[in-house]
Protein backbone atom coordinates (compact mmCIF):
# COMPACT_ATOMS: atom_id res chain seq x y z
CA UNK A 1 90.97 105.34 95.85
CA UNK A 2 91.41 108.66 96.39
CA UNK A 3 94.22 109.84 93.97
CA UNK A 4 95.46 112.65 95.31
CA UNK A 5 95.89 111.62 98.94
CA UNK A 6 96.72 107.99 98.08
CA UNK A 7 99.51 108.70 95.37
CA UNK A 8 100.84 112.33 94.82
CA UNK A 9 104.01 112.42 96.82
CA UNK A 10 104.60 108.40 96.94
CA UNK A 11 108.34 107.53 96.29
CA UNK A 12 108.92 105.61 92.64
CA UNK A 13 111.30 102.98 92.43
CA UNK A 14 113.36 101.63 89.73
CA UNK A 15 113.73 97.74 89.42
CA UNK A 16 116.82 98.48 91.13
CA UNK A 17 115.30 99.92 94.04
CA UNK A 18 116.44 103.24 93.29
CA UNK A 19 114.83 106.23 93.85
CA UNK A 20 113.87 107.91 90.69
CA UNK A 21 111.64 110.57 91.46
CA UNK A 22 107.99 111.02 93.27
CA UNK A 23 104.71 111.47 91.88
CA UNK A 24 103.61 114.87 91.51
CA UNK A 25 100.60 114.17 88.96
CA UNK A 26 98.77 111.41 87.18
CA UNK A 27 97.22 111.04 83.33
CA UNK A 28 93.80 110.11 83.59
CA UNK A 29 91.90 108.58 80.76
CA UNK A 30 88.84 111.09 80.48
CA UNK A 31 86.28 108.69 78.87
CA UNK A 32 87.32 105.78 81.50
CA UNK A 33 88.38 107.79 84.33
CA UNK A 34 91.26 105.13 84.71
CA UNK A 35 94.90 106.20 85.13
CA UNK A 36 97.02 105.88 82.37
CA UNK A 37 100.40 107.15 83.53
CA UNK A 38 102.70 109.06 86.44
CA UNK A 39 103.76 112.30 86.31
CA UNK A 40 107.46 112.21 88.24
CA UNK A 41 109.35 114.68 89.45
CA UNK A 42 112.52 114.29 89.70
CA UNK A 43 113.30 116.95 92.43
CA UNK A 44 116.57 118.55 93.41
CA UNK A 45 116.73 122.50 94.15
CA UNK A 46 114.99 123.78 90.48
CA UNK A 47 111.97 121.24 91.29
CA UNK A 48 111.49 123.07 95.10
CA UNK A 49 111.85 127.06 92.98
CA UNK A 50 109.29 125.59 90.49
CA UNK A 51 111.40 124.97 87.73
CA UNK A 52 112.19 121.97 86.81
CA UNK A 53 111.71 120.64 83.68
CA UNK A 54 113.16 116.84 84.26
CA UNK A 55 109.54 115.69 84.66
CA UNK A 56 109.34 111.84 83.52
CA UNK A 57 106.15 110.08 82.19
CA UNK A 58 105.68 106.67 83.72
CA UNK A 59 103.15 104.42 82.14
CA UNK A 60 100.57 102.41 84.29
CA UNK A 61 102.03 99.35 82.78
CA UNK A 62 105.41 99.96 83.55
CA UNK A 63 104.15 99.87 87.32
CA UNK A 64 105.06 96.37 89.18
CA UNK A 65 103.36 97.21 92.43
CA UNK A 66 101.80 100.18 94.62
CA UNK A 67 101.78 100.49 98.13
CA UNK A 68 103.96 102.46 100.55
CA UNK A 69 106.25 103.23 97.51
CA UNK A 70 105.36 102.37 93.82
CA UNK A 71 107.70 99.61 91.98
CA UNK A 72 108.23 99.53 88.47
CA UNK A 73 108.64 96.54 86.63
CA UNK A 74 112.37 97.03 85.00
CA UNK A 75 114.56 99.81 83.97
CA UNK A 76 113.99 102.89 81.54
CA UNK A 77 110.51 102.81 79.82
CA UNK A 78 109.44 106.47 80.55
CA UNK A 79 109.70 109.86 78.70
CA UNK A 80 111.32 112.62 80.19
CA UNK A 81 109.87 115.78 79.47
């Protein structure tokens, strides 16, 4: 899979089906080359001027499903940062 074409941008979805953010970058495990967690912005008018700091951290595990959008399992479970 090619990362970058395949998942930055994708929508991520709460349990809920809400909206929480969309990828902008992805942790990848440097000895494995697997991905260990989601990078999510959050967006709004600071993310578009390059400023926003309301990043979250989604673990791989957390993630339910990938395809058009990615679903994650239940709610919470990610750092902001």
């Amino acid at each position: 899979m090619r990362i970058k074409e395949e998942i930055f941008g994708k929508e991520v979805l709460n349990a809920s089906a809400d909206v929480i953010g969309r990828v902008k970058d992805v942790e990848v495990n440097p000895d494995t080359n697997e991905m260990e967690a989601f990078v999510v912005s959050k967006g709004g008018v600071a993310e578009s001027l390059g400023f926003s700091n309301n990043d979250l951290i989604i673990p791989i595990e957390r993630v339910k499903q990938i395809g058009d959008k990615i679903l994650l399992e239940d709610e919470g479970g990610y750092t902001i940062i």
